[in-house]
C-alpha atoms as a PDB file:
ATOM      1  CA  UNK A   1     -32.209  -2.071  -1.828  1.00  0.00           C
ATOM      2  CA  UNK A   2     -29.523  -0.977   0.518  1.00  0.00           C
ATOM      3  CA  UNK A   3     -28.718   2.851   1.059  1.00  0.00           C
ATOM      4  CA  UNK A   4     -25.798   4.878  -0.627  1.00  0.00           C
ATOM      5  CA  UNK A   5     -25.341   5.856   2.854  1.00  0.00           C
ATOM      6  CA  UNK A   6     -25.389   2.677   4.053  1.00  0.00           C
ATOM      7  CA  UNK A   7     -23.088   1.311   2.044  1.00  0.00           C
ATOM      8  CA  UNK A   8     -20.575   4.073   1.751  1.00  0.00           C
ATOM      9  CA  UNK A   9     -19.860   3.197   5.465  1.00  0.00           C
ATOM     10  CA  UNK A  10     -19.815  -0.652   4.969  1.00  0.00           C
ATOM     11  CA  UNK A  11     -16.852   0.435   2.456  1.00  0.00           C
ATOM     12  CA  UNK A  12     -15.485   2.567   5.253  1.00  0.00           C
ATOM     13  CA  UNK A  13     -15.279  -0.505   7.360  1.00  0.00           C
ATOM     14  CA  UNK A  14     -13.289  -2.531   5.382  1.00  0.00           C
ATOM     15  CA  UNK A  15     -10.493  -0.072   4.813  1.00  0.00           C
ATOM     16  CA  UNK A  16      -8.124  -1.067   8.148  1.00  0.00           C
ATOM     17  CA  UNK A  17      -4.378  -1.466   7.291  1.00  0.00           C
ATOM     18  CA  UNK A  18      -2.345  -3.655   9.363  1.00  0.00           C
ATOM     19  CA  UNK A  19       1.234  -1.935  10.494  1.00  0.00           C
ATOM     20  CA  UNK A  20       3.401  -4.653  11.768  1.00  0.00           C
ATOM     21  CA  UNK A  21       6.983  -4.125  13.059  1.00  0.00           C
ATOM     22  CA  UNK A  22       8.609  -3.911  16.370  1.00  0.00           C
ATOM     23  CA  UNK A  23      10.585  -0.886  15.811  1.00  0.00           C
ATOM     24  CA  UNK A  24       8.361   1.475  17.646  1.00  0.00           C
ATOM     25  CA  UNK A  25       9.704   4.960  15.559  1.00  0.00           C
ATOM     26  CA  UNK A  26       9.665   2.984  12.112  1.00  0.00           C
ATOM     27  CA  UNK A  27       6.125   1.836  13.019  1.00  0.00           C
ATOM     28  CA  UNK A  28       5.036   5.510  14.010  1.00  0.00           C
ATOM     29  CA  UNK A  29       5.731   7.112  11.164  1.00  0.00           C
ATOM     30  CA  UNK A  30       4.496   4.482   8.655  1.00  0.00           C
ATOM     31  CA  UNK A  31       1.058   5.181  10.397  1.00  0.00           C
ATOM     32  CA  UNK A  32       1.372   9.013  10.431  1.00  0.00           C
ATOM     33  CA  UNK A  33       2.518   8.669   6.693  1.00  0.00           C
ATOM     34  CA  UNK A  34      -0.758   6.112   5.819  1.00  0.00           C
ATOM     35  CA  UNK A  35      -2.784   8.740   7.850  1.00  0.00           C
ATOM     36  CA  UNK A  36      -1.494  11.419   5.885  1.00  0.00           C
ATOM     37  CA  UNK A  37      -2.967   9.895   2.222  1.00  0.00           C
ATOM     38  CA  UNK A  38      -5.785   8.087   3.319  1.00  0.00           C
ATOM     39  CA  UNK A  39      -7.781   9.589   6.572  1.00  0.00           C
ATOM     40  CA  UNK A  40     -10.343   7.448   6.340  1.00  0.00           C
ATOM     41  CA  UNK A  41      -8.133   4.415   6.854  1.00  0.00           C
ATOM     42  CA  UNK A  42      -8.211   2.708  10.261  1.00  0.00           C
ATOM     43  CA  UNK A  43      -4.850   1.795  11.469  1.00  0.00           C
ATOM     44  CA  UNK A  44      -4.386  -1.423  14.300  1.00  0.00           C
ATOM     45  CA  UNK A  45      -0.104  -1.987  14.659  1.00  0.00           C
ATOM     46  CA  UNK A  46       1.420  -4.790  15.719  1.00  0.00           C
ATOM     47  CA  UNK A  47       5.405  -6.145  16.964  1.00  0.00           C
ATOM     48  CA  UNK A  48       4.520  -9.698  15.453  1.00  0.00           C
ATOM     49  CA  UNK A  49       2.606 -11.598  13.025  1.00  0.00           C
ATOM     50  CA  UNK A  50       0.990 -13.492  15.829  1.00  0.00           C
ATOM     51  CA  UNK A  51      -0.757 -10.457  17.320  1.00  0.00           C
ATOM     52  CA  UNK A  52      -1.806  -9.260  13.315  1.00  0.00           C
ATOM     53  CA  UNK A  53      -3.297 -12.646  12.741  1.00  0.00           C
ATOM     54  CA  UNK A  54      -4.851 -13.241  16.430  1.00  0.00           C
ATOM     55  CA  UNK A  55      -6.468  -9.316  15.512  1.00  0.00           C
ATOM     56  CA  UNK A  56      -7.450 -10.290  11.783  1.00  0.00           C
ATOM     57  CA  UNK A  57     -10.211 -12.675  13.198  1.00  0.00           C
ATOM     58  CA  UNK A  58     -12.154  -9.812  14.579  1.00  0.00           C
ATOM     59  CA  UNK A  59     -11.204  -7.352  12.237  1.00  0.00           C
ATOM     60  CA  UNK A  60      -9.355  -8.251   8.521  1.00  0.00           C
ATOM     61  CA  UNK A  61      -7.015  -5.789   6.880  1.00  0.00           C
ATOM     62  CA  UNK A  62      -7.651  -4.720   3.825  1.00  0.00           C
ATOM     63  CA  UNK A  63      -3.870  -3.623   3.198  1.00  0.00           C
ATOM     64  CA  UNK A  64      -0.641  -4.957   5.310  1.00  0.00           C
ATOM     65  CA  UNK A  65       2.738  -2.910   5.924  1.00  0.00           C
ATOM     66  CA  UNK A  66       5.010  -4.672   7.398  1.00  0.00           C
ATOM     67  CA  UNK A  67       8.691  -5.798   8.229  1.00  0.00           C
ATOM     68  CA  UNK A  68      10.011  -8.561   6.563  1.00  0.00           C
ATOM     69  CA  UNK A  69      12.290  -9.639   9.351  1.00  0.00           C
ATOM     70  CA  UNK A  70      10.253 -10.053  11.731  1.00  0.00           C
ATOM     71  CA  UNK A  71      11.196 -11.729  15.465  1.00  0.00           C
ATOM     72  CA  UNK A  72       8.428 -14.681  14.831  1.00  0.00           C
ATOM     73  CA  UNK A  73       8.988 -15.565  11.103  1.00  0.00           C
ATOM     74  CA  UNK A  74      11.919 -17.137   9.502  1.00  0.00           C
ATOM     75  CA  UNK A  75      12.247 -15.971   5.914  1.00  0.00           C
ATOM     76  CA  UNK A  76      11.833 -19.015   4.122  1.00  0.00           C
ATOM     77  CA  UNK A  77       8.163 -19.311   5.400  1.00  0.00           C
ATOM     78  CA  UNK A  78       7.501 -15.945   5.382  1.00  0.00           C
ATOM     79  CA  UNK A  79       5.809 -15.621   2.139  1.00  0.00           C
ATOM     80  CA  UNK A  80       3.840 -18.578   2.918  1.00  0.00           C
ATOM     81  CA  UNK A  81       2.214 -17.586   5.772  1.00  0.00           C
ATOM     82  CA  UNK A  82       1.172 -14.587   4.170  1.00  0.00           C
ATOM     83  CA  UNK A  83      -0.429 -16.658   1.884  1.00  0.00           C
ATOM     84  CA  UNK A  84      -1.903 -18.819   4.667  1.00  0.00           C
ATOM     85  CA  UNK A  85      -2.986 -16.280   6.644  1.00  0.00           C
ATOM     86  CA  UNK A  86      -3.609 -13.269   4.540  1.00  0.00           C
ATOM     87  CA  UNK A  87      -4.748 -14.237   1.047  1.00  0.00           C
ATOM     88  CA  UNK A  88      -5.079 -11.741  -1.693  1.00  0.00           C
ATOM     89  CA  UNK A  89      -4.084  -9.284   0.373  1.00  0.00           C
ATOM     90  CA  UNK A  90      -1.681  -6.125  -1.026  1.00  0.00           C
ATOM     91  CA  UNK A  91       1.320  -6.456   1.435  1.00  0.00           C
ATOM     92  CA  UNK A  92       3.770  -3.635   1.604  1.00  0.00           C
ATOM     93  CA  UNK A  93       7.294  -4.823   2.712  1.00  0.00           C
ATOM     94  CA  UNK A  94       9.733  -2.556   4.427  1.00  0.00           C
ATOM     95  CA  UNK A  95      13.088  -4.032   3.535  1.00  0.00           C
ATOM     96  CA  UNK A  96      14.391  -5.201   0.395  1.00  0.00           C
ATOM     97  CA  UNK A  97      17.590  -7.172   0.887  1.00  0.00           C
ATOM     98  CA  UNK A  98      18.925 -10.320  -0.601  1.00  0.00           C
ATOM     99  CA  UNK A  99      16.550 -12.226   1.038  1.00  0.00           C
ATOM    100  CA  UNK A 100      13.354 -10.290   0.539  1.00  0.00           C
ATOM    101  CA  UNK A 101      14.224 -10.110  -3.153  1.00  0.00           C
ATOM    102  CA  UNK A 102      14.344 -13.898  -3.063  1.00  0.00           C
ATOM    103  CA  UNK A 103      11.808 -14.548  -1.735  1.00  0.00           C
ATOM    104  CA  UNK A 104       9.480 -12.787  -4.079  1.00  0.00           C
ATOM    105  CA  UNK A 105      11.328 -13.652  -7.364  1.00  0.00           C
ATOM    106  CA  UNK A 106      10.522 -17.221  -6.284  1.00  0.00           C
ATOM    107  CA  UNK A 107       7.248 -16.532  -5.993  1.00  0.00           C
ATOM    108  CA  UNK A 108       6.406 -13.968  -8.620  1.00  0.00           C
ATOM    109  CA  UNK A 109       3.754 -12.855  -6.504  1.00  0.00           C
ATOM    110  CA  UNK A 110       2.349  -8.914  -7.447  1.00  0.00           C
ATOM    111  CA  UNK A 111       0.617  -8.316  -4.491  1.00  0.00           C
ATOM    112  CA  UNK A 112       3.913  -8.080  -2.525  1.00  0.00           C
ATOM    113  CA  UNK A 113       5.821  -4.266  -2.729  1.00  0.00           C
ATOM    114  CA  UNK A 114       9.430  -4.358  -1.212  1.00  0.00           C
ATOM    115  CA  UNK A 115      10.921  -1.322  -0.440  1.00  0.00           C
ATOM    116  CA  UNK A 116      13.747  -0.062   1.522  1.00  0.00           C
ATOM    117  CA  UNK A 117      12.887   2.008   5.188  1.00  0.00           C
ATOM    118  CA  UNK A 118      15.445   4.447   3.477  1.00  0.00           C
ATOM    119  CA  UNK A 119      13.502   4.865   0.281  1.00  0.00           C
ATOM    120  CA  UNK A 120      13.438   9.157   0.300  1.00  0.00           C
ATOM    121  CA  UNK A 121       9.985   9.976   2.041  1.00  0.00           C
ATOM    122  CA  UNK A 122       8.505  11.395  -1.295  1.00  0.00           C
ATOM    123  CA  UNK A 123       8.686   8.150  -3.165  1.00  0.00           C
ATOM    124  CA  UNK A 124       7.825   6.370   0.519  1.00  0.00           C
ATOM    125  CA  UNK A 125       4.536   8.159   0.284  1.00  0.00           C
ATOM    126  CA  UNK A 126       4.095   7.574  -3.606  1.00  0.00           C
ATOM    127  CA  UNK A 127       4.493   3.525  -2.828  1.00  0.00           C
ATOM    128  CA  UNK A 128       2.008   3.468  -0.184  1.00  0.00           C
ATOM    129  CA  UNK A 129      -0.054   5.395  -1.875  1.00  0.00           C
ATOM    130  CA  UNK A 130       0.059   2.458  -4.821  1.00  0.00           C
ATOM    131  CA  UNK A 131      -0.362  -0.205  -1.427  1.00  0.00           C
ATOM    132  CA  UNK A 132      -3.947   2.092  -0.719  1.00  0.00           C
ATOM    133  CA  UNK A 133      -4.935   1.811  -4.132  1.00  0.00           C
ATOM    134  CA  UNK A 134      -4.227  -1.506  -4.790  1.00  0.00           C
ATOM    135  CA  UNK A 135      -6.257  -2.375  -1.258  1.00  0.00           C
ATOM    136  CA  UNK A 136      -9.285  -0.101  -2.361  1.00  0.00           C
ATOM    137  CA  UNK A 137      -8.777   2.306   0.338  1.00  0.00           C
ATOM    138  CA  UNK A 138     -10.296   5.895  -0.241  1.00  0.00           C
ATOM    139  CA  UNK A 139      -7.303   8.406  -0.629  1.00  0.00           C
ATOM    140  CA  UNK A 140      -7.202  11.909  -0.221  1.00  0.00           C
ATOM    141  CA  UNK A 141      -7.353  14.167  -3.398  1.00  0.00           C
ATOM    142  CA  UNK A 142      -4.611  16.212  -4.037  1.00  0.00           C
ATOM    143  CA  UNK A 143      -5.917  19.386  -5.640  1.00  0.00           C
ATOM    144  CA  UNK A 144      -4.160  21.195  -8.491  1.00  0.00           C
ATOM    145  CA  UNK A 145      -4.054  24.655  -7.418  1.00  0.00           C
ATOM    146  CA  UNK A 146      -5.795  27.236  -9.232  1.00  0.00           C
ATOM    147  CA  UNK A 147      -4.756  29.865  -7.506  1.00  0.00           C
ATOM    148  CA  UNK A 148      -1.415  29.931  -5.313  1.00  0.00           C
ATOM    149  CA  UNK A 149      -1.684  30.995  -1.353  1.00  0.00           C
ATOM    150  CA  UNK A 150      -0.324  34.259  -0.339  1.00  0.00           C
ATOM    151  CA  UNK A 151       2.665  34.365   2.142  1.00  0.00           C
ATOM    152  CA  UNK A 152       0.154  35.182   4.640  1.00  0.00           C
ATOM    153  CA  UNK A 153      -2.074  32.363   4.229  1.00  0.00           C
ATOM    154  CA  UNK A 154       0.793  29.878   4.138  1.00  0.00           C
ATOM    155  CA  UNK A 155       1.889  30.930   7.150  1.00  0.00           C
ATOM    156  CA  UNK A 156      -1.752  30.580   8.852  1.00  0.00           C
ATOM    157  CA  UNK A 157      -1.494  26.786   7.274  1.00  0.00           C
ATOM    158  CA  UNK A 158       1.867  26.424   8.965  1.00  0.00           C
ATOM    159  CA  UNK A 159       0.346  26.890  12.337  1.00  0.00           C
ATOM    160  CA  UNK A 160      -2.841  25.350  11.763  1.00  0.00           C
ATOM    161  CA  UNK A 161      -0.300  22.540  11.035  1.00  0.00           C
ATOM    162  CA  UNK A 162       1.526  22.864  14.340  1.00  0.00           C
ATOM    163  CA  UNK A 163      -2.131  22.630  16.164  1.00  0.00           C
ATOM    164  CA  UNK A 164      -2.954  26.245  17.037  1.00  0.00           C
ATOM    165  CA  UNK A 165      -5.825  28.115  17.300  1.00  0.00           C
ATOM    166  CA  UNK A 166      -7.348  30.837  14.897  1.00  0.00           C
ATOM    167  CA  UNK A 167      -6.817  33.106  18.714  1.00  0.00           C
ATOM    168  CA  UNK A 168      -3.498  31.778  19.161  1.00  0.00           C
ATOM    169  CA  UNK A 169      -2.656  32.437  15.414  1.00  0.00           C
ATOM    170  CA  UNK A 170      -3.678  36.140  15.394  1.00  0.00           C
ATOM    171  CA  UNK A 171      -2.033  36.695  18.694  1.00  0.00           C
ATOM    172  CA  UNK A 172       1.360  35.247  16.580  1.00  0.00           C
ATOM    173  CA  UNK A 173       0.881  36.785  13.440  1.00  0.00           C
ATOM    174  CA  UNK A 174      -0.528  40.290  14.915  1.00  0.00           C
ATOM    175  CA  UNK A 175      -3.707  40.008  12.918  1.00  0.00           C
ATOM    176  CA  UNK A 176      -7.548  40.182  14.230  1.00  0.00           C
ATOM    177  CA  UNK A 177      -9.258  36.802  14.543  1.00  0.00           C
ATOM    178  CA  UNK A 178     -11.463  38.253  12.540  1.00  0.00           C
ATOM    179  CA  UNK A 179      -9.031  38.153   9.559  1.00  0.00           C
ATOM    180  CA  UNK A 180      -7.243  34.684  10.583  1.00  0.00           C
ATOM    181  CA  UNK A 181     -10.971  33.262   9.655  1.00  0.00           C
ATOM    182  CA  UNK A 182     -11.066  35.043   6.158  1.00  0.00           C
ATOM    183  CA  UNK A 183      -7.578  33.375   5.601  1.00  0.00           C
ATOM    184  CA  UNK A 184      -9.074  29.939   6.548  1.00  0.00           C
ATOM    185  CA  UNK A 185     -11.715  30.156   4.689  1.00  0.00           C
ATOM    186  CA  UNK A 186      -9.921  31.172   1.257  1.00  0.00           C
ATOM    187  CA  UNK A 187      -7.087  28.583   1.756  1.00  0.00           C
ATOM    188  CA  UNK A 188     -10.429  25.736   2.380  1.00  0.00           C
ATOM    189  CA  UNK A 189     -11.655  27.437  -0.951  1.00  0.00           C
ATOM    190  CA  UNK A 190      -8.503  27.219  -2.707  1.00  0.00           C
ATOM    191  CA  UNK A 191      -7.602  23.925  -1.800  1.00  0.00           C
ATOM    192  CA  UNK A 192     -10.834  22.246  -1.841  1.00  0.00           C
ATOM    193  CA  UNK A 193      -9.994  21.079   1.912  1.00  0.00           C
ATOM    194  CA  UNK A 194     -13.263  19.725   4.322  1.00  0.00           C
ATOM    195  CA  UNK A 195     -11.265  21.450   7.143  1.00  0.00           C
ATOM    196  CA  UNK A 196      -8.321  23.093   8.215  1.00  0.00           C
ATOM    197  CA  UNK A 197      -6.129  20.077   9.223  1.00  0.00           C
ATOM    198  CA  UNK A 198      -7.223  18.436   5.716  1.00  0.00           C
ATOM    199  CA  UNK A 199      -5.783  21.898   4.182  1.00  0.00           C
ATOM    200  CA  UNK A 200      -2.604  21.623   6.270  1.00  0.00           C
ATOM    201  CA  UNK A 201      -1.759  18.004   4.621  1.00  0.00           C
ATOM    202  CA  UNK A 202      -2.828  18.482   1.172  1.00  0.00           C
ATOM    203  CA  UNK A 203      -0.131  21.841   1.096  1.00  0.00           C
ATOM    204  CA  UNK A 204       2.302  19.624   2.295  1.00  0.00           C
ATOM    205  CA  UNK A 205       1.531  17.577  -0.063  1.00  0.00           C
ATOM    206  CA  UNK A 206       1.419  19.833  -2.934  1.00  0.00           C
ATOM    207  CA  UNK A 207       5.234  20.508  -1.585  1.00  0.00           C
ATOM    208  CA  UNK A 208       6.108  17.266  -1.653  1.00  0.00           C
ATOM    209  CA  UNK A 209       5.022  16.949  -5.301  1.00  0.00           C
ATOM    210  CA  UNK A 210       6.615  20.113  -6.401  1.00  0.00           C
ATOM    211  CA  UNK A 211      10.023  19.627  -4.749  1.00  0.00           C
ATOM    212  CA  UNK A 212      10.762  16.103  -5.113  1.00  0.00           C
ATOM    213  CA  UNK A 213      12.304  14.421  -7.976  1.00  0.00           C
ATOM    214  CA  UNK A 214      11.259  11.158 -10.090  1.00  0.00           C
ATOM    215  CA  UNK A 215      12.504   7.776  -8.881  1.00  0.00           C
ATOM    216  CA  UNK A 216      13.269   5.047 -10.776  1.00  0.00           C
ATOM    217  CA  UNK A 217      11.886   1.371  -9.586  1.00  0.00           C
ATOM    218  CA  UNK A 218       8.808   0.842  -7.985  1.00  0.00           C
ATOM    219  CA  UNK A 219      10.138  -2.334  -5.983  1.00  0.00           C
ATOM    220  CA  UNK A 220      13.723  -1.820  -5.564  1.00  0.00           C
ATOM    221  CA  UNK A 221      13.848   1.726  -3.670  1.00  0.00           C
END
């Protein structure tokens, strides 16, 4: 009988998400924005479909985000070849023009999500969110708070956010280091964080959620 350990990694093996589109800032931030909900997740981007599908023979994607107008597939055959080449797979599509609309009304297919790259980034991280969960890939638990973070602490996350140290922070905020590590500590506490760059997302996070407002539409965004 196999491990927990041992398969707890096997599962950690199978979460890679494909990012495929040749606009390098687009492509940037949807990995930054998958890293942001699902750590775990191992990202491998691509320009075209050829270079996704040549990869998927070493390693297969458990999730796909990609353009649909892509510079090697016409979009007649693009749902087909996602069919062809990646079956059952939960694909995330970044546009959702005439065309893309189309496409997948002709094909009534659920595993495709069509969105628009202007979709406000609160609902852009709710939809891939759905992609993550749909693929089986472990996200990262939003806490509710219990207990709000003082003004002080938020501003130690802020930094921690912007890469400092707990050194560089006390030299900034005029505190002992000494006292930058209680901080830490009760913000980890607070928001059930592993570690202080884990704490830094799930605040902004928790921001997100507060701040943003309910969209209608999970498919036409």
């Amino acid at each position: 009988m196999r491990s927990a350990v041992v398969k707890k990694l096997e599962g950690l093996e199978r979460q890679v998400v494909f990012v495929i589109d040749d606009h390098p800032i687009v492509s940037f931030g949807l990995v930054e924005m998958v890293k942001d909900v699902a750590p775990h997740a191992r990202i491998r981007q691509f320009s075209t479909l050829k270079e996704a599908a040549r990869h998927a023979v070493e390693e297969f994607p458990a999730l796909i985000i990609t353009d649909f107008h892509l510079r090697d597939v016409q979009a007649e055959t693009f749902i087909g070849l996602f069919e062809t080449l990646f079956p059952e797979i939960p694909v995330l599509i970044t546009a959702n023009d005439d065309k893309v609309m189309g496409q997948l009304k002709r094909h009534q297919l659920d595993r495709f999500i069509a969105f628009s790259k202007f979709t406000p980034f609160a609902k852009l991280i709710d939809l891939i969110r759905v992609g993550l969960s749909k693929a089986n890939i472990e996200l990262l638990q939003i806490p509710t708070l219990s207990k709000a973070l003082t003004h002080k602490q938020v501003e130690v996350l802020e930094l921690i956010g912007a890469g400092h140290s707990n050194k560089e922070i006390a030299t900034l905020l005029k505190i002992s280091v000494e006292t930058v590590k209680g901080h830490v500590k009760d913000i980890l506490e607070r928001l059930k964080a592993k570690n202080r760059m884990e704490a830094s997302i799930i605040y902004r996070h928790t921001q997100i959620q507060k701040h943003s407002a309910p969209e209608p539409s999970l498919h036409n965004n």
